[in-house]
PDB file of N, CA and C in Angstrom:
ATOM      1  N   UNK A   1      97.273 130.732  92.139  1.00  0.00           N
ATOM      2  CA  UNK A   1      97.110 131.030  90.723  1.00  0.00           C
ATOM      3  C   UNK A   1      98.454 130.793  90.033  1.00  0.00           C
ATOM      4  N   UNK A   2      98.411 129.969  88.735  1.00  0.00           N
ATOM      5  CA  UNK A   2      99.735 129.864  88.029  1.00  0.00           C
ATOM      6  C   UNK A   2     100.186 130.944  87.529  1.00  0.00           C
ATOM      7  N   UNK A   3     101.463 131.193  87.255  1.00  0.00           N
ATOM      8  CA  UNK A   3     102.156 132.433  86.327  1.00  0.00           C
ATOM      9  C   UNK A   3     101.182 132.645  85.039  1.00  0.00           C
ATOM     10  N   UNK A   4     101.032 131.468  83.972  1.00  0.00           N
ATOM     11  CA  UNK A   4     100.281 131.650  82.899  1.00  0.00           C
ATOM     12  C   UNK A   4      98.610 132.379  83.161  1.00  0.00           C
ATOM     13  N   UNK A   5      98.112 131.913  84.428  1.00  0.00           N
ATOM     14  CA  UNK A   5      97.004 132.477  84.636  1.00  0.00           C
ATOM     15  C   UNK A   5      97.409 134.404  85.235  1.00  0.00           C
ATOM     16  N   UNK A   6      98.188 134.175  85.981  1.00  0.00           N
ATOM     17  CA  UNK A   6      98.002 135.734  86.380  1.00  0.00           C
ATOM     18  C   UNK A   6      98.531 136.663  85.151  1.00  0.00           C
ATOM     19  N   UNK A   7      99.660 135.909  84.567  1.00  0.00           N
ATOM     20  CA  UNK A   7      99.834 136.736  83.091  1.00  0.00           C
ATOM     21  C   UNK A   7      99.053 137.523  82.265  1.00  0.00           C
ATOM     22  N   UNK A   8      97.720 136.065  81.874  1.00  0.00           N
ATOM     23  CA  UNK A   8      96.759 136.378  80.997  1.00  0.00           C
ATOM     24  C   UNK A   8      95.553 137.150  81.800  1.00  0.00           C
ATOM     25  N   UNK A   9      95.832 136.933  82.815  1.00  0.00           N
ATOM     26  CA  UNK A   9      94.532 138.201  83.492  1.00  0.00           C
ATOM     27  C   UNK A   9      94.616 139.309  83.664  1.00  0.00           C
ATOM     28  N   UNK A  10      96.507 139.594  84.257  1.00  0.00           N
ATOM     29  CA  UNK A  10      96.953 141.055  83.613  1.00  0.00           C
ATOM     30  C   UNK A  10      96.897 141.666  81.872  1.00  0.00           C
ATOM     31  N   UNK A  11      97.136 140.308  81.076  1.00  0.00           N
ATOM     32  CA  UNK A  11      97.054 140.725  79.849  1.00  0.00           C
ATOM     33  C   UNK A  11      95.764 141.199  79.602  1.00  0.00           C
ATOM     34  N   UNK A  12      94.682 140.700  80.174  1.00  0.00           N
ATOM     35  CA  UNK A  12      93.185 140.851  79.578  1.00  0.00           C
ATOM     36  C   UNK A  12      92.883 142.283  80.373  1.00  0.00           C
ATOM     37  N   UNK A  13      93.799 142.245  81.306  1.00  0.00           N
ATOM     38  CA  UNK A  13      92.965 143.757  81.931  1.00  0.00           C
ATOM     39  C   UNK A  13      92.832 145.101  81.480  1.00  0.00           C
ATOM     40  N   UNK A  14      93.921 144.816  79.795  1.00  0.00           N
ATOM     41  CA  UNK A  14      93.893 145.669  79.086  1.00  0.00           C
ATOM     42  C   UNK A  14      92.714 145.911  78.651  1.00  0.00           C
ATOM     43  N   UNK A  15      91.654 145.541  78.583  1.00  0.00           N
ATOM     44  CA  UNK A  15      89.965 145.345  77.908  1.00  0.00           C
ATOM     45  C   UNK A  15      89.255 146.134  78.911  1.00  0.00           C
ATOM     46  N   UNK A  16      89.710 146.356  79.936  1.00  0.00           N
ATOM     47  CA  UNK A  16      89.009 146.980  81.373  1.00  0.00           C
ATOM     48  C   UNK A  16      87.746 146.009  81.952  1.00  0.00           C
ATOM     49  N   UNK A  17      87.921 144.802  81.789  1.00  0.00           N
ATOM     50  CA  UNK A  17      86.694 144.016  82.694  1.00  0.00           C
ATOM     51  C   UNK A  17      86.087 144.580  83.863  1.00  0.00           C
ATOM     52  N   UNK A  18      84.732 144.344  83.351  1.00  0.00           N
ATOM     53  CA  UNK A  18      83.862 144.717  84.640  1.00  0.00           C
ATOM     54  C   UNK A  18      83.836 143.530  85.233  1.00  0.00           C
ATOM     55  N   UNK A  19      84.437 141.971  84.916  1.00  0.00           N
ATOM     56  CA  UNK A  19      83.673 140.839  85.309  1.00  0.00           C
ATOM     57  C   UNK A  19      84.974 140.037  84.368  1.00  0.00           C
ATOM     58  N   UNK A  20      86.023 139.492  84.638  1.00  0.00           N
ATOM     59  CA  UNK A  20      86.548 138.428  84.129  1.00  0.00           C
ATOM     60  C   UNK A  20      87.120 137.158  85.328  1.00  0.00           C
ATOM     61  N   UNK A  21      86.790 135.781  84.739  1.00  0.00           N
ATOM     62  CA  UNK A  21      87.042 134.378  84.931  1.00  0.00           C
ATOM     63  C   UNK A  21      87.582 133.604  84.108  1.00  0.00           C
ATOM     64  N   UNK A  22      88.789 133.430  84.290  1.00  0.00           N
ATOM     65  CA  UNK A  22      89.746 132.510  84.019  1.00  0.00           C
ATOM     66  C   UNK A  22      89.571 131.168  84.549  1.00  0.00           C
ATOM     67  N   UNK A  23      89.419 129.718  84.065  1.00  0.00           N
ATOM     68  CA  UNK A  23      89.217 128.560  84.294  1.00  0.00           C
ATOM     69  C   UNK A  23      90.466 127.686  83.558  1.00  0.00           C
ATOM     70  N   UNK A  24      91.456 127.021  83.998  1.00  0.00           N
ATOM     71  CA  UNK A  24      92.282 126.213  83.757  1.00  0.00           C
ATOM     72  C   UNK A  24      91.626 124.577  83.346  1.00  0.00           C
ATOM     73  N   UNK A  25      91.588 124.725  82.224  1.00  0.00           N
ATOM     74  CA  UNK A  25      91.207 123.478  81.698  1.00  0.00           C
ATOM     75  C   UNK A  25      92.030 122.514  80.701  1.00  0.00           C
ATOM     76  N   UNK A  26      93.434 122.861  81.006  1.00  0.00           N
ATOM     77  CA  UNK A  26      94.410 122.073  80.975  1.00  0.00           C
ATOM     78  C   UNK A  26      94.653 120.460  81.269  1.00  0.00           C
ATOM     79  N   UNK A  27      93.591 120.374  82.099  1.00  0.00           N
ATOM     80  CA  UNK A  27      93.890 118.534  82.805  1.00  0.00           C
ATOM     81  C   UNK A  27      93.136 117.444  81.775  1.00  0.00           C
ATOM     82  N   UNK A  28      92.153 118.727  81.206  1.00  0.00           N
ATOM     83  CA  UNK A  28      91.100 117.870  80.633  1.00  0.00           C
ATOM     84  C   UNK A  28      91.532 117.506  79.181  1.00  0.00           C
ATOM     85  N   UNK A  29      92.511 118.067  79.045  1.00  0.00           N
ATOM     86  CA  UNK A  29      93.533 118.104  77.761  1.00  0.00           C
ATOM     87  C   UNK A  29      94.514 117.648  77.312  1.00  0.00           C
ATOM     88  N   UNK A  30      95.174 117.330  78.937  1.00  0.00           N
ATOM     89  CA  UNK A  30      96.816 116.505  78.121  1.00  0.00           C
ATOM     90  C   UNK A  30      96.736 115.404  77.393  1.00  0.00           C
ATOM     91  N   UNK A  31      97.856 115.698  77.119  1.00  0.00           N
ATOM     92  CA  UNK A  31      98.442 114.600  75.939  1.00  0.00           C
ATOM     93  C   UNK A  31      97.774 113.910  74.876  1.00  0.00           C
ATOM     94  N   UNK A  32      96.318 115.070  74.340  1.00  0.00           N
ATOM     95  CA  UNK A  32      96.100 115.176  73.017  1.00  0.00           C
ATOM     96  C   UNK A  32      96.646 115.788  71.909  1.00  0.00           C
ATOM     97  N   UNK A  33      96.527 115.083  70.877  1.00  0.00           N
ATOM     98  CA  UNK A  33      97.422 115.076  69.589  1.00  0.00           C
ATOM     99  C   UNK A  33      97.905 116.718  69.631  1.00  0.00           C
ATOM    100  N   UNK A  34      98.693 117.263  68.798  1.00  0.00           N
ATOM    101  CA  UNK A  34      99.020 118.690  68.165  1.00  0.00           C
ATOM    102  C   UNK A  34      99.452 119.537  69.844  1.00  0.00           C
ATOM    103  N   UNK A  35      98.884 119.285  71.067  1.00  0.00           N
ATOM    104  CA  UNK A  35      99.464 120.165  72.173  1.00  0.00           C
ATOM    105  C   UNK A  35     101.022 119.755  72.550  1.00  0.00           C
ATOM    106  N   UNK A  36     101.669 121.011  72.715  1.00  0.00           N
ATOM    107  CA  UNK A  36     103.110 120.473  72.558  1.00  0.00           C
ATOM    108  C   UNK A  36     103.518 121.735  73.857  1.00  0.00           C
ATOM    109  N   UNK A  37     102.480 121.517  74.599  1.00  0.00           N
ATOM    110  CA  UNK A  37     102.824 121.913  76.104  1.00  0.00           C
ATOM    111  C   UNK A  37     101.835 122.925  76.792  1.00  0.00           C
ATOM    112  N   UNK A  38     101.439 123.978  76.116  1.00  0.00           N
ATOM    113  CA  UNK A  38     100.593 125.171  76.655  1.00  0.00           C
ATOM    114  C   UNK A  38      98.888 124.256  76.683  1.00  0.00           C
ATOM    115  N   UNK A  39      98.500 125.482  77.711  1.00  0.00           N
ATOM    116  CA  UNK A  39      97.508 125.457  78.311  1.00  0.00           C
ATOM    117  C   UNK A  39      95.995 125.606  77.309  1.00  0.00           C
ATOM    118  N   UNK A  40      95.487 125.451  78.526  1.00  0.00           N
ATOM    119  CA  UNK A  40      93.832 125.360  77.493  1.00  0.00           C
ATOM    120  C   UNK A  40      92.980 125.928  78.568  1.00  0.00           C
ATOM    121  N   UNK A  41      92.858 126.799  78.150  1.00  0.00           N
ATOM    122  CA  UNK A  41      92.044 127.731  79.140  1.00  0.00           C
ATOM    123  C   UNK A  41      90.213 128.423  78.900  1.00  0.00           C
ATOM    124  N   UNK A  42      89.782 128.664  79.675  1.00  0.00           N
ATOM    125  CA  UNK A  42      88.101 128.984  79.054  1.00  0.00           C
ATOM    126  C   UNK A  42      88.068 130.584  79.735  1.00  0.00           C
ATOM    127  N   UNK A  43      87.943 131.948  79.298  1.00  0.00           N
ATOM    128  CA  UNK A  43      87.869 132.991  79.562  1.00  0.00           C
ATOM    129  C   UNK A  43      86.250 133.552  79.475  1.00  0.00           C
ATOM    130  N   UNK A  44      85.496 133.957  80.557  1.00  0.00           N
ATOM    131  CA  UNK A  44      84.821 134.884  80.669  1.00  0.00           C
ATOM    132  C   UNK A  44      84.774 136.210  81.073  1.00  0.00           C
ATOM    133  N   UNK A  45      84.809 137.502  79.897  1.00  0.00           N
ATOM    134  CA  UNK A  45      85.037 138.448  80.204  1.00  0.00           C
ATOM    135  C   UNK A  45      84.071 139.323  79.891  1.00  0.00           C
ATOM    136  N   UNK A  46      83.582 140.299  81.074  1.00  0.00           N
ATOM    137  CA  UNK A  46      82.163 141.063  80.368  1.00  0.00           C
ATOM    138  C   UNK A  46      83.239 142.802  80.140  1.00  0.00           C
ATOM    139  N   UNK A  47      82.994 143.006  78.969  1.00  0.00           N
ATOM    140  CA  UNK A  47      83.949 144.782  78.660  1.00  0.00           C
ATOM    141  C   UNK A  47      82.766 145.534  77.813  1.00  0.00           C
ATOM    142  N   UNK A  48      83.046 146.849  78.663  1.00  0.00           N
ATOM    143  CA  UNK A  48      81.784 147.936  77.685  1.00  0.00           C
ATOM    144  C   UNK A  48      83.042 148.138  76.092  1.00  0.00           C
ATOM    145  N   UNK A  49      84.467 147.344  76.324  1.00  0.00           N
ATOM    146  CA  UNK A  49      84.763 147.962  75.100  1.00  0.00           C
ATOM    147  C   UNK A  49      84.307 146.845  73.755  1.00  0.00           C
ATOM    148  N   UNK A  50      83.591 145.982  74.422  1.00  0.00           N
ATOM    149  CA  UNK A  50      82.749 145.039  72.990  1.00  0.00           C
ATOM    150  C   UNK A  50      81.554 145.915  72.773  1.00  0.00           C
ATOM    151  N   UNK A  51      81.015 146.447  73.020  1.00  0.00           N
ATOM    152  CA  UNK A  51      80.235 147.313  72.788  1.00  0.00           C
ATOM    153  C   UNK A  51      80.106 147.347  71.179  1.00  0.00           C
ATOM    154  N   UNK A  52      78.976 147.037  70.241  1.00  0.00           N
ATOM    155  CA  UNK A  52      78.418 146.879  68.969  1.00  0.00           C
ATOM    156  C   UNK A  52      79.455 146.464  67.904  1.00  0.00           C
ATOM    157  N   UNK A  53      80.342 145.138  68.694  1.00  0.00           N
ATOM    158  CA  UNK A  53      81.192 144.944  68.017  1.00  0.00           C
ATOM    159  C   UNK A  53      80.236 143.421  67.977  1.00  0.00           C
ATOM    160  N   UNK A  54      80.536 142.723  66.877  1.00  0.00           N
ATOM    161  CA  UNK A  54      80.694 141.450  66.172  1.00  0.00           C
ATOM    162  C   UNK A  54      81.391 140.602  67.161  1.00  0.00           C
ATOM    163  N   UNK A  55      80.855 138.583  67.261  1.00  0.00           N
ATOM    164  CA  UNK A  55      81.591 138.104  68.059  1.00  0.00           C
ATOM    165  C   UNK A  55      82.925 138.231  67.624  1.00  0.00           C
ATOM    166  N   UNK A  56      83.010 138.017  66.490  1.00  0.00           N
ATOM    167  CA  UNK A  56      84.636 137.837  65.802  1.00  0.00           C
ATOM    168  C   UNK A  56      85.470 138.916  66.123  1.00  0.00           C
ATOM    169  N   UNK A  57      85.134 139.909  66.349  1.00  0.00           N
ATOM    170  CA  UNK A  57      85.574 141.766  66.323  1.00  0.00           C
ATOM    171  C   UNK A  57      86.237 141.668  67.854  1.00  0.00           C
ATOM    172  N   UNK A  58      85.125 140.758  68.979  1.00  0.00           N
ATOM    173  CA  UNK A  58      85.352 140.405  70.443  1.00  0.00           C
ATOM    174  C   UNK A  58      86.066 139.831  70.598  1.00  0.00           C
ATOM    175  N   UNK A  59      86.411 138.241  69.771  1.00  0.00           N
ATOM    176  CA  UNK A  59      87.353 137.443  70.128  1.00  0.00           C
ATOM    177  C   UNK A  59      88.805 137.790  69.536  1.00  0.00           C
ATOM    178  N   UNK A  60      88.593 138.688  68.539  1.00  0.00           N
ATOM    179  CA  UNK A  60      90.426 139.184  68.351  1.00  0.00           C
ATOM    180  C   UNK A  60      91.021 140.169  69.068  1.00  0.00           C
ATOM    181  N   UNK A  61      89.767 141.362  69.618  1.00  0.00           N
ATOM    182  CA  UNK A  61      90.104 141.854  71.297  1.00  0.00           C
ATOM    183  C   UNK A  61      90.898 141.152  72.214  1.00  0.00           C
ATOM    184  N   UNK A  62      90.375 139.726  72.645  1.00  0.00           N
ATOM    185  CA  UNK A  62      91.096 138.891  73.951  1.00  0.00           C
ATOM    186  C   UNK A  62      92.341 138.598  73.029  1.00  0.00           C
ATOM    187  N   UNK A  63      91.920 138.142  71.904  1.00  0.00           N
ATOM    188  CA  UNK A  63      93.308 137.368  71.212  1.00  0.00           C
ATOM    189  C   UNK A  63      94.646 138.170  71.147  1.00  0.00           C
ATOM    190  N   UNK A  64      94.186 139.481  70.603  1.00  0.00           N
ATOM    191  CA  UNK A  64      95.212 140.536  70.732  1.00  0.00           C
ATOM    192  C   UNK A  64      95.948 140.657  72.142  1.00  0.00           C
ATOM    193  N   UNK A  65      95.038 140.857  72.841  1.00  0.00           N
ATOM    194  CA  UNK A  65      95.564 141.110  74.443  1.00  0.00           C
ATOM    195  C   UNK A  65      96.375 140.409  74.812  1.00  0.00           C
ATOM    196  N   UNK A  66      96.172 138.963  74.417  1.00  0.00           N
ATOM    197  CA  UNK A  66      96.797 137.866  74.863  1.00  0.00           C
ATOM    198  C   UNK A  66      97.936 136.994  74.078  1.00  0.00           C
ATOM    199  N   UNK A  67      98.320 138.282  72.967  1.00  0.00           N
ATOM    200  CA  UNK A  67      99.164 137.385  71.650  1.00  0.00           C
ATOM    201  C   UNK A  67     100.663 137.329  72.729  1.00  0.00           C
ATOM    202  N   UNK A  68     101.217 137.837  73.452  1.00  0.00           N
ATOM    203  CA  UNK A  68     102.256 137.148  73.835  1.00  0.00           C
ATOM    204  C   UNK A  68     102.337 135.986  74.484  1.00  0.00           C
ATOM    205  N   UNK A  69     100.818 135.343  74.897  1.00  0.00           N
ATOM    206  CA  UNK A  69     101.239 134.310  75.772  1.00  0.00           C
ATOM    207  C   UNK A  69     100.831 132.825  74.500  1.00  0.00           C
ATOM    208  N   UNK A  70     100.031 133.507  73.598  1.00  0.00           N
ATOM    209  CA  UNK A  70      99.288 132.221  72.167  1.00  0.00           C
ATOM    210  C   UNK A  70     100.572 131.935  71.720  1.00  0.00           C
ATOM    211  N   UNK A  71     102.029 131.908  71.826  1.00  0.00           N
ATOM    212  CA  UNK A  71     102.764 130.851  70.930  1.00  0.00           C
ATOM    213  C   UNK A  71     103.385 130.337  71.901  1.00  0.00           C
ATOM    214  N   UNK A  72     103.742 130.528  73.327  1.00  0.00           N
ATOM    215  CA  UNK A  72     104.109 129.667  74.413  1.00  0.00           C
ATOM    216  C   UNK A  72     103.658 128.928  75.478  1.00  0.00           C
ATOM    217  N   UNK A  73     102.578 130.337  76.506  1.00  0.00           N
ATOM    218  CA  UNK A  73     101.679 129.628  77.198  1.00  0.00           C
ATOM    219  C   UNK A  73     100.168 129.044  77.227  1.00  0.00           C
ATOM    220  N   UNK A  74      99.670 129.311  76.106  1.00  0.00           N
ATOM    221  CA  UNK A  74      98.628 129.150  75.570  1.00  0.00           C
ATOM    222  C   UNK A  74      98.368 128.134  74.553  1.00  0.00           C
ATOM    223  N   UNK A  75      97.500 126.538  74.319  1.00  0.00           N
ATOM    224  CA  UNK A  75      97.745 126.340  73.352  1.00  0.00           C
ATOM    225  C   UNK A  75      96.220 126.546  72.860  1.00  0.00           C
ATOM    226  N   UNK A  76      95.177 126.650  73.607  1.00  0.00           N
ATOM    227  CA  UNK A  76      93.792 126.631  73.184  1.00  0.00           C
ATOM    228  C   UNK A  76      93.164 127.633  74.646  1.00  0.00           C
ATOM    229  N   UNK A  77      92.160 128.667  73.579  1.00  0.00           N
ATOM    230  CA  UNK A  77      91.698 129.407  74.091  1.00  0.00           C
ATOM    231  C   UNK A  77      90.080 129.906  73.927  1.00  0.00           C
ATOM    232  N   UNK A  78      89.413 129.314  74.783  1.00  0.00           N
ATOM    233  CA  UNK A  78      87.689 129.233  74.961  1.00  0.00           C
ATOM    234  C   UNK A  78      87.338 130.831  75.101  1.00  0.00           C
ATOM    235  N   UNK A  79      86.428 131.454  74.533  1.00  0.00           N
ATOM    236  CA  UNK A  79      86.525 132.677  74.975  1.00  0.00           C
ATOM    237  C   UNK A  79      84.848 133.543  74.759  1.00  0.00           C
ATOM    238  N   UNK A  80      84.134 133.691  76.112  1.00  0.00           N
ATOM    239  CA  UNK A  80      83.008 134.190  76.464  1.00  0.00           C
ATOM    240  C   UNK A  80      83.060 135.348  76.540  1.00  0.00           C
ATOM    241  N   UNK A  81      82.951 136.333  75.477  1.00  0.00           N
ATOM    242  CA  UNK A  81      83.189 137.866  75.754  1.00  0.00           C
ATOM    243  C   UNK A  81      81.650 138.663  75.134  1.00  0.00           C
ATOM    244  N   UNK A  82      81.740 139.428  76.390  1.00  0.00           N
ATOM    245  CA  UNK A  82      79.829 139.539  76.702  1.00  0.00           C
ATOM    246  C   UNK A  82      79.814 141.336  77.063  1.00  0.00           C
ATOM    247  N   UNK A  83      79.080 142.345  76.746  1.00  0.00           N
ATOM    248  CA  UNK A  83      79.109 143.879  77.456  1.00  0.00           C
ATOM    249  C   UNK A  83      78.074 143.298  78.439  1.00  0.00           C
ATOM    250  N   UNK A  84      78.527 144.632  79.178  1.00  0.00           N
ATOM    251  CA  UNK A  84      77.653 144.650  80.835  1.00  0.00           C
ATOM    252  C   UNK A  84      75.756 144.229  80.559  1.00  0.00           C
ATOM    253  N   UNK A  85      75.425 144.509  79.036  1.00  0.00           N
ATOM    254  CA  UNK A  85      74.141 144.570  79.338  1.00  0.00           C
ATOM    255  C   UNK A  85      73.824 142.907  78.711  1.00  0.00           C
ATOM    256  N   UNK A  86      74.601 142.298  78.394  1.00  0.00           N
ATOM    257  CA  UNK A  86      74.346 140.879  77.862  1.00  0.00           C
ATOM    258  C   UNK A  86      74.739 139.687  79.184  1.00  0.00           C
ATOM    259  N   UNK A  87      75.227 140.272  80.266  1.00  0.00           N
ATOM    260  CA  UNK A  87      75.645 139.517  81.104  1.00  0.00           C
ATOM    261  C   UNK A  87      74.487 139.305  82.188  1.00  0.00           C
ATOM    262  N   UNK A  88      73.669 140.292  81.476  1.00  0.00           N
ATOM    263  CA  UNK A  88      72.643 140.444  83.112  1.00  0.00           C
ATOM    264  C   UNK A  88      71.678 139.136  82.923  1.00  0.00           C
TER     265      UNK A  88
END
């Protein structure tokens, strides 16, 4: 596992996952326009703390979690965030 990946999985564990997958999809990405080095990653995370929240409400959850790594190691971030009862 890379540094940027175990980073952001400690970062996300702030959410308490019952169920998170990290996928490095970085290869499929280089050296398109505007990336000026960080990663591109696809996150599936199932948390009871999305619970009757809005997707948007979900995706600034991960985003938050993960704002130290969005201006260095991060340049694009896919993000599947699901509670325990939407995953089944």
């Amino acid at each position: 596992m890379t540094d940027t990946l175990s980073r952001l999985k400690q970062a996300l564990n702030a959410l308490e996952p019952s169920y998170l997958d990290i996928q490095d999809d970085s290869a499929l990405h280089a050296g398109h326009a505007g990336n000026t080095g960080g990663g591109h990653y696809t996150v599936t995370i199932v948390s009871e703390q999305f619970s009757g929240l809005a997707l948007i409400k979900r995706h600034r959850l991960v985003y938050e979690a993960a704002k130290s790594l969005m201006n260095t190691d991060i340049h694009a971030l896919s993000i599947r965030a699901r509670t325990l009862d939407e995953s089944k």
